[in-house]
Protein backbone atom coordinates (compact mmCIF):
# COMPACT_ATOMS: atom_id res chain seq x y z
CA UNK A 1 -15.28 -39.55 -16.21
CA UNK A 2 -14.41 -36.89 -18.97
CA UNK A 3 -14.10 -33.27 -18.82
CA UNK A 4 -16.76 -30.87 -19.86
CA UNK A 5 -15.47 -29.07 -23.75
CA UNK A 6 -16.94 -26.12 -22.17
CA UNK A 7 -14.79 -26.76 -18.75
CA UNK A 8 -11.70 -24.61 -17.36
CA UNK A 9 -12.19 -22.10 -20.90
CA UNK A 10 -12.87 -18.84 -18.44
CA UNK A 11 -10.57 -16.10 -17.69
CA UNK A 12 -10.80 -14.24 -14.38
CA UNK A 13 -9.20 -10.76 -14.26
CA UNK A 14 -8.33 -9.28 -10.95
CA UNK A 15 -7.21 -6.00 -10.46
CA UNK A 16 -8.34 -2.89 -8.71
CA UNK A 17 -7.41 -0.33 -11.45
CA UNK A 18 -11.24 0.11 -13.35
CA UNK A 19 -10.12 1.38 -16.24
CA UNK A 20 -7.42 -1.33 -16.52
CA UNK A 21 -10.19 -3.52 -16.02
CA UNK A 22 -12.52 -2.11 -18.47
CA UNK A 23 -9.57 -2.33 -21.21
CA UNK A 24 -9.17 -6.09 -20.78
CA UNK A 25 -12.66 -7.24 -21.09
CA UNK A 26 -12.94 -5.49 -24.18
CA UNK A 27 -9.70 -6.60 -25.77
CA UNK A 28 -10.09 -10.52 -24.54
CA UNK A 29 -13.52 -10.10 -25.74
CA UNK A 30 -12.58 -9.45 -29.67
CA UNK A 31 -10.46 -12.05 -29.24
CA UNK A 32 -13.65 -14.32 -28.70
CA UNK A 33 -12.40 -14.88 -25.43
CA UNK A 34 -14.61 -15.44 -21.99
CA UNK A 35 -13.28 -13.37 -19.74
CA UNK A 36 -14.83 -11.57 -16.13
CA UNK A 37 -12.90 -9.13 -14.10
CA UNK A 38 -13.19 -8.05 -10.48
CA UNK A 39 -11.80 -5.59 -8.67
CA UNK A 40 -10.49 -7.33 -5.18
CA UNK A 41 -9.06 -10.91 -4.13
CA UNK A 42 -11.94 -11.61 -1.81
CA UNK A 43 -14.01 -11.42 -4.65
CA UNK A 44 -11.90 -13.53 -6.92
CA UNK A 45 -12.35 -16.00 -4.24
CA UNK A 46 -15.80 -16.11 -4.32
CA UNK A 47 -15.89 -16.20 -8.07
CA UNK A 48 -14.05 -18.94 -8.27
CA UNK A 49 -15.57 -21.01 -5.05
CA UNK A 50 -18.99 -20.53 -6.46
CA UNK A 51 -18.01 -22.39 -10.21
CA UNK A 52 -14.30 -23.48 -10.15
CA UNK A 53 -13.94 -26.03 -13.04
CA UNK A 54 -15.23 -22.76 -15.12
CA UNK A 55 -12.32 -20.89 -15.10
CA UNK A 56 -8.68 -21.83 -16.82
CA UNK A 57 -6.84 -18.79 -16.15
CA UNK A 58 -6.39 -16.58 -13.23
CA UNK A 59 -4.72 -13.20 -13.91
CA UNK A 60 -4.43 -11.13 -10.73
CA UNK A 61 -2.73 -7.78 -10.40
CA UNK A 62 0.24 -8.22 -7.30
CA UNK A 63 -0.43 -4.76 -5.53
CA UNK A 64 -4.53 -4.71 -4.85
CA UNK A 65 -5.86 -1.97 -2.84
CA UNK A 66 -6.95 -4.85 -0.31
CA UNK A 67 -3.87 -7.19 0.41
CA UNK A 68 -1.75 -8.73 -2.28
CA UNK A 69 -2.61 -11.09 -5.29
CA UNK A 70 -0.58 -13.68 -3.78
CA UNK A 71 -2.40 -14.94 -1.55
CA UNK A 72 -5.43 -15.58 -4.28
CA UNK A 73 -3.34 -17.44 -6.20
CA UNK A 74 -1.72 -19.57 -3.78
CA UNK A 75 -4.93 -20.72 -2.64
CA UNK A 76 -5.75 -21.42 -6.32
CA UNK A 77 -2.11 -23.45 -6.50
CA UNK A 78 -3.86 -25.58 -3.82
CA UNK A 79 -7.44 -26.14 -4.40
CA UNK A 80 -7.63 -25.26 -7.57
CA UNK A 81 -4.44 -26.63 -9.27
CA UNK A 82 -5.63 -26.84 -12.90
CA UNK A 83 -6.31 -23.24 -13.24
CA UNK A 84 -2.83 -21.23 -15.15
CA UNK A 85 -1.75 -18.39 -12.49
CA UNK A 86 -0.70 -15.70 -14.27
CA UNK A 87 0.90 -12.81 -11.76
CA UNK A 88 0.64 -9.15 -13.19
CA UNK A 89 3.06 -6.40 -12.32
CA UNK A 90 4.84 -3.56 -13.25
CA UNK A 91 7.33 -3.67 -10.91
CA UNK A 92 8.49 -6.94 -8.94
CA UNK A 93 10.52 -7.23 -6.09
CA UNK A 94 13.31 -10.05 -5.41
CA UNK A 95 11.01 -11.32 -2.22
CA UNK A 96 7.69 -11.25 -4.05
CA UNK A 97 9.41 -12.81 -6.67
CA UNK A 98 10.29 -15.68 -4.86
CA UNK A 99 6.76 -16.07 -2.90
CA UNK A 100 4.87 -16.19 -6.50
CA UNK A 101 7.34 -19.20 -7.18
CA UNK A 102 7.69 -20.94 -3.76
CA UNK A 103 4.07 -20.63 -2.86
CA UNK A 104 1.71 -19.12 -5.37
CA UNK A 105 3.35 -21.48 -8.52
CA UNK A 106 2.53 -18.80 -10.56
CA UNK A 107 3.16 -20.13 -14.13
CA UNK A 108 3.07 -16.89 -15.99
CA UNK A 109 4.65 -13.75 -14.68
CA UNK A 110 3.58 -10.78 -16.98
CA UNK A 111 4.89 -7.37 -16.94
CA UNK A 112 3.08 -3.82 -17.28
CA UNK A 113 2.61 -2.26 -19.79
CA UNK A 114 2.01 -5.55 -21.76
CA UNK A 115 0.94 -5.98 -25.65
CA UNK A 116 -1.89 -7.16 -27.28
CA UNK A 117 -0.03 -10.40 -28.85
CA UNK A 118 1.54 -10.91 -25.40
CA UNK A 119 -1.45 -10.79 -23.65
CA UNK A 120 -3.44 -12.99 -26.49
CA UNK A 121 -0.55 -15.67 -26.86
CA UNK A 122 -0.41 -15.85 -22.88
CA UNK A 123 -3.88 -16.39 -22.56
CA UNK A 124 -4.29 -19.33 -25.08
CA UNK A 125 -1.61 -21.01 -23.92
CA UNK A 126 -2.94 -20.53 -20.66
CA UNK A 127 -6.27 -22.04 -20.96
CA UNK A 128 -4.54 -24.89 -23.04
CA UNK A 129 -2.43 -25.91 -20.06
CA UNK A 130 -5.81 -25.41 -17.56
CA UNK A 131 -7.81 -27.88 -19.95
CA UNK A 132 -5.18 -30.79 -20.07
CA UNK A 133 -4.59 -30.18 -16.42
CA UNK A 134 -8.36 -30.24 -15.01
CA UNK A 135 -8.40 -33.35 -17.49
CA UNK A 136 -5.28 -34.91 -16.17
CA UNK A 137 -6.44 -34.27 -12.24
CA UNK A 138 -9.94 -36.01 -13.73
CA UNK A 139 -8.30 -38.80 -15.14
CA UNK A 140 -5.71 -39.90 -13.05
CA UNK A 141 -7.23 -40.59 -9.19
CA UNK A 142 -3.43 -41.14 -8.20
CA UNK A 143 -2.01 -37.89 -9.36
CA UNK A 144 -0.19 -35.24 -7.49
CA UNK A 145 -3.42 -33.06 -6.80
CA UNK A 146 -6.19 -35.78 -5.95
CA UNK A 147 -7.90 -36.75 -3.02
CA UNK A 148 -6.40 -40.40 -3.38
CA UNK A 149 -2.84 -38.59 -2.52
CA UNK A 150 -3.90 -37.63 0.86
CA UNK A 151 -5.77 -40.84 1.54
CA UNK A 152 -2.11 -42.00 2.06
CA UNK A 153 -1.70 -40.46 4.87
CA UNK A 154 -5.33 -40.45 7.02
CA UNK A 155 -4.67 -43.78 8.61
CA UNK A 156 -1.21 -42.85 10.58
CA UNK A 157 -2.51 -39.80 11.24
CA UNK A 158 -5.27 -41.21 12.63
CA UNK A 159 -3.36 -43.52 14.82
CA UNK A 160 -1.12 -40.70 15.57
CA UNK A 161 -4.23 -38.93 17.06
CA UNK A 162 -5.87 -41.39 18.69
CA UNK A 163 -2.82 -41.85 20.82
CA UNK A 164 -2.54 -37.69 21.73
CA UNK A 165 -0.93 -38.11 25.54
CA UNK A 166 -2.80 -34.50 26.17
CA UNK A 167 0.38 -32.67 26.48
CA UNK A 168 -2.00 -30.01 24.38
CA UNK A 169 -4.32 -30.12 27.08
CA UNK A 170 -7.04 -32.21 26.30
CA UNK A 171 -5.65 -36.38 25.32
CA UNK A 172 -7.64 -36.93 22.05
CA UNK A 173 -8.62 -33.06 21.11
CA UNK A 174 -7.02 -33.14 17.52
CA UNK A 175 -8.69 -36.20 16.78
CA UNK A 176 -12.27 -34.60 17.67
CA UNK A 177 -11.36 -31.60 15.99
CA UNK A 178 -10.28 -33.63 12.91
CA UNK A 179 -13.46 -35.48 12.81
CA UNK A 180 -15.50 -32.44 13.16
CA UNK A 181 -13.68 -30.27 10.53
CA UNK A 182 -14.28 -32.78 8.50
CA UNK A 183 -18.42 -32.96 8.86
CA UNK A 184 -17.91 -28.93 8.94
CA UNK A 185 -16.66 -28.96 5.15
CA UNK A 186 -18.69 -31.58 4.33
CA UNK A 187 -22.00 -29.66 5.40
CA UNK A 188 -20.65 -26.61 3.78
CA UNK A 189 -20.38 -28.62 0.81
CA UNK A 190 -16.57 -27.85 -0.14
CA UNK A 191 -14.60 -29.72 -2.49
CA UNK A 192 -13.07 -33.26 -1.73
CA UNK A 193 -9.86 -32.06 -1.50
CA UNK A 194 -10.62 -29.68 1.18
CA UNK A 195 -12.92 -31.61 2.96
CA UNK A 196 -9.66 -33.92 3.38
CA UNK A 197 -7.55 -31.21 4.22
CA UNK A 198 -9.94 -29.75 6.90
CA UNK A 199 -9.70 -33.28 8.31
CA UNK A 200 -5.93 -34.24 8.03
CA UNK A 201 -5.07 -30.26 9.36
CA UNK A 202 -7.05 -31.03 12.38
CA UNK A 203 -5.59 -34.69 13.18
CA UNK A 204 -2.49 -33.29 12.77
CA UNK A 205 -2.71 -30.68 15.87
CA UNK A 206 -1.20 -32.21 18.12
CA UNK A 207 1.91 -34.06 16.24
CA UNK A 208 4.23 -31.10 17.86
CA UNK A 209 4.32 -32.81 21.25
CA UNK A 210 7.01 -35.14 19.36
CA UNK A 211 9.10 -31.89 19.41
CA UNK A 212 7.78 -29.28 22.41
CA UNK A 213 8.39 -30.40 25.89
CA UNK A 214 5.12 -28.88 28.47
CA UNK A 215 7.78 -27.77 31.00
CA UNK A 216 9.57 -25.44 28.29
CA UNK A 217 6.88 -23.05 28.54
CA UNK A 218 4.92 -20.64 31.18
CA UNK A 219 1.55 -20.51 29.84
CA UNK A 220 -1.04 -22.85 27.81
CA UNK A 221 -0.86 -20.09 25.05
CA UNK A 222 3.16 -20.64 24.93
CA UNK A 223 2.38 -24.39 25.06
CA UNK A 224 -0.03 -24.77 22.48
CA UNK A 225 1.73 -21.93 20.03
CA UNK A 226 5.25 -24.32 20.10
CA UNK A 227 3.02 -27.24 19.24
CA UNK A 228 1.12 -26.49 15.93
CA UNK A 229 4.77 -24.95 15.36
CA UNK A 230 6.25 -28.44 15.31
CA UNK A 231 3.46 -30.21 13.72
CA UNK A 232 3.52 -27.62 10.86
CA UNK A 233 7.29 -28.11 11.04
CA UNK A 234 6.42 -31.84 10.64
CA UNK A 235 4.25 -31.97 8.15
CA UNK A 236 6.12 -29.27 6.08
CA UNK A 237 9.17 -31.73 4.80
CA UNK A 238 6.65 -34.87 3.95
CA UNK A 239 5.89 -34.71 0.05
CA UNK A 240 2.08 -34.08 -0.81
CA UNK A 241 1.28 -32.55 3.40
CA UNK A 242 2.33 -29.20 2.69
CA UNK A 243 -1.26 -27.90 1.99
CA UNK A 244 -2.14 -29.36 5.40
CA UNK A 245 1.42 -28.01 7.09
CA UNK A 246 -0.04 -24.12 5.84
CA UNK A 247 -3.34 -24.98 7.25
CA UNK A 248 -2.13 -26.32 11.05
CA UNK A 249 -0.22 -22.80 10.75
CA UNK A 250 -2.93 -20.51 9.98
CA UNK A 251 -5.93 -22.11 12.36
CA UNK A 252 -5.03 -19.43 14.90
CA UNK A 253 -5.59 -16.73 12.41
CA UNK A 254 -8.71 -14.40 13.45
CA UNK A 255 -11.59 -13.22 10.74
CA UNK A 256 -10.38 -9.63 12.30
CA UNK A 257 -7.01 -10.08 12.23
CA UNK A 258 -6.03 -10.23 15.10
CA UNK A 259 -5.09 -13.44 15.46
CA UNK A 260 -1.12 -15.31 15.21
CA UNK A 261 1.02 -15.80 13.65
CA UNK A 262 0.56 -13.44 11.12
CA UNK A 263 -2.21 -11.35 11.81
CA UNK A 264 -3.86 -12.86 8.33
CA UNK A 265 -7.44 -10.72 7.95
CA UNK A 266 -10.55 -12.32 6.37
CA UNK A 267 -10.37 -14.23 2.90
CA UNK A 268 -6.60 -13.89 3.54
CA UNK A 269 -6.97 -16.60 6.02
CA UNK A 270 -7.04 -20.55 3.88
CA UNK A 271 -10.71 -21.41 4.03
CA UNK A 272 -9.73 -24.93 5.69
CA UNK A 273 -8.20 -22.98 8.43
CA UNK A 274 -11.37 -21.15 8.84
CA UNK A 275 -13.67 -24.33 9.25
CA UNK A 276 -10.59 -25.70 11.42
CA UNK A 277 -10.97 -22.75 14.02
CA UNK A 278 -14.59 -23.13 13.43
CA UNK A 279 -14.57 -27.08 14.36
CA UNK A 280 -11.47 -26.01 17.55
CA UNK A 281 -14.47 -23.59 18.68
CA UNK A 282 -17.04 -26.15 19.05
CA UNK A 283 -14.97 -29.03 20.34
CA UNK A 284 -13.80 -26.83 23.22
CA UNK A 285 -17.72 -25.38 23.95
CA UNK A 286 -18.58 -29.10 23.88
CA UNK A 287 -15.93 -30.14 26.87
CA UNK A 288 -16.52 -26.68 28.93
CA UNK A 289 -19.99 -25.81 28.64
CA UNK A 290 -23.34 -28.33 29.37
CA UNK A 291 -25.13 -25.84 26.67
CA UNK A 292 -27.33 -27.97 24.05
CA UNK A 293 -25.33 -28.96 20.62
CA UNK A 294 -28.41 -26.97 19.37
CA UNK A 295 -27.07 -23.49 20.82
CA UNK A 296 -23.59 -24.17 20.13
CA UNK A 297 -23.61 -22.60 16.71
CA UNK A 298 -25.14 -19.48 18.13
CA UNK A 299 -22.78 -18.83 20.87
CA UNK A 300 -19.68 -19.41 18.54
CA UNK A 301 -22.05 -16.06 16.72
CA UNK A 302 -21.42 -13.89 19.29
CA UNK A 303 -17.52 -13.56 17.95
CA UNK A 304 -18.74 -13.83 14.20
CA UNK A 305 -16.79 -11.71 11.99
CA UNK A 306 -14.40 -11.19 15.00
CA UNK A 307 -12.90 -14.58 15.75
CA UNK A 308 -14.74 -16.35 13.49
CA UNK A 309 -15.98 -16.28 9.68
CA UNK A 310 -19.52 -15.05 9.70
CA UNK A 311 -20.43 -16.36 6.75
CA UNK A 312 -19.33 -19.93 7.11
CA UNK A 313 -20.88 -19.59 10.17
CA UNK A 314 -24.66 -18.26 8.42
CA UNK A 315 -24.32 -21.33 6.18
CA UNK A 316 -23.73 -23.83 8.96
CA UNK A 317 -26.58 -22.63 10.75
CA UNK A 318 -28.91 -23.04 7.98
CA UNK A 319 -27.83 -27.09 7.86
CA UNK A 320 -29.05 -30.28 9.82
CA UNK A 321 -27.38 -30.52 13.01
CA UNK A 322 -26.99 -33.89 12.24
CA UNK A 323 -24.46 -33.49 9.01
CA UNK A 324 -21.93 -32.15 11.45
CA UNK A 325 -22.66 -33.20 15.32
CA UNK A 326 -21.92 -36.56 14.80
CA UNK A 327 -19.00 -36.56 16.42
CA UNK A 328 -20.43 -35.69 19.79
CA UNK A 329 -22.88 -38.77 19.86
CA UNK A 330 -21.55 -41.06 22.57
């Protein structure tokens, strides 16, 4: 299947300055340029979630008001890979610099104040490399960034979770929570790539009992903390997993913040960890409570925007039952 001529020919602008913002639209616009600008990462997100083969470019500001650009543009580098990253700043340090290389991928690092014809000749290159890219991910089911690439891997790690001894507490958890994150995404109607990522993430859960002995620690807490250590560990160092290594780190992470094991708040937070805690949430109701599957969605509500993502949560509740439960049948 071809690409769209219209497809990945969008610029999206993201920087809290207004007048900055303002300046840009104008200037991409004489240059016949599409180009939208918002003022805050979460929003960027939600640009780009709602239409994602629109956009080509994604030039983000590093210091936001809200958080840091980086972490928009790494989750571009991941679900979006055919979109140029273009990191904006007027003043880069040595550790930033190496995050926007290690894990954003930024292609593009331009400096403030910038000129016109820098600006103009980044930008077209920019949305030439996004075209042949989306093209290239189109084309070519085997490449680095498709679904096919992580099809590889779902059958060991299926094995892998089948046979879970329970040293995580439950024998067979990650496989349930797997499963489910999977139907999760899938009823949220998220991309391919993280539908599989939701799935793989979960089966993976467990893969740290290879490394974490139970009597090593006091507490479940302890126990459960070394184990998604060592499967992220794990899955880190295998070629094409390292999407699914960030996301068995981050399922801890709280909507509020408060969360381990970086305190990551909102949007921050991978959106495949989100459904993963999400998924964790409902598997765990389903072995400790005899509530109907029908309530379970509510009761997760009560910690909505805390513990969990509210919205995801909204949007869930407004689906069939049945394009996510089936993992519970018998």
């Amino acid at each position: 299947m071809g690409v769209d001529v219209r497809a990945a020919e969008r610029i999206l602008f993201v920087d809290d300055e207004d007048k900055l913002r303002d300046v840009v639209l104008r200037q991409v616009g004489r240059w016949g340029m599409d180009c939208m600008a918002v003022a805050t990462a979460e929003e960027g997100l939600e640009v780009l979630e709602a239409d994602p083969e629109a956009f080509g470019v994604l030039l983000v500001d590093l210091h936001l008001e809200e958080g840091t650009g980086l972490d928009l543009l790494a989750h571009s580098a991941c679900c979006f890979p055919w979109v140029s990253r273009v990191l904006v700043s007027g003043n880069i340090g040595v550790e930033d610099a190496v995050d926007a290389v290690n894990r954003a991928r930024v292609h593009r690092v331009l400096g403030k104040p910038w000129s016109g014809s820098v600006l103009r000749e980044t930008l077209r290159r920019s949305l030439e490399r996004a075209y042949l890219g989306l093209l290239t991910t189109r084309e070519r089911p085997g490449g680095r960034f498709a679904a096919r690439s992580l099809d590889l891997f779902r059958p060991l790690l299926l094995r892998l979770a089948e046979a879970g001894d329970g040293k995580a507490g439950r024998p067979g958890e990650s496989l349930r929570i797997g499963l489910l994150a999977r139907g999760l995404a899938e009823a949220l109607d998220l991309p391919e790539r993280q539908r599989d990522i939701s799935e793989l993430a979960g089966l993976s859960l467990e893969l740290g009992q290879m490394l974490a002995a139970p009597e090593d620690h006091e507490d479940t807490i302890s126990l459960e903390s070394a184990l998604r250590g060592g499967s992220a560990r794990l899955l880190s160092g295998v070629p094409g997993l390292e999407d699914v290594a960030e996301v068995v780190t981050q399922y801890p992470e709280r909507f509020d913040g408060l969360g381990h094991p970086k305190g990551l708040h909102g949007r921050a937070i991978r959106l495949e960890a989100r459904v993963l805690h999400i998924a964790r949430g409902l598997v765990r109701l389903a072995e400790a409570s005899n509530l109907p599957v029908e309530s379970w969605l509510a009761h997760l509500e009560l910690g909505a925007g805390a513990q969990y993502d509210p919205e995801l949560l909204a949007r869930l509740r407004s689906q069939p039952i049945a394009s996510w439960a089936g993992v519970f049948s018998p």
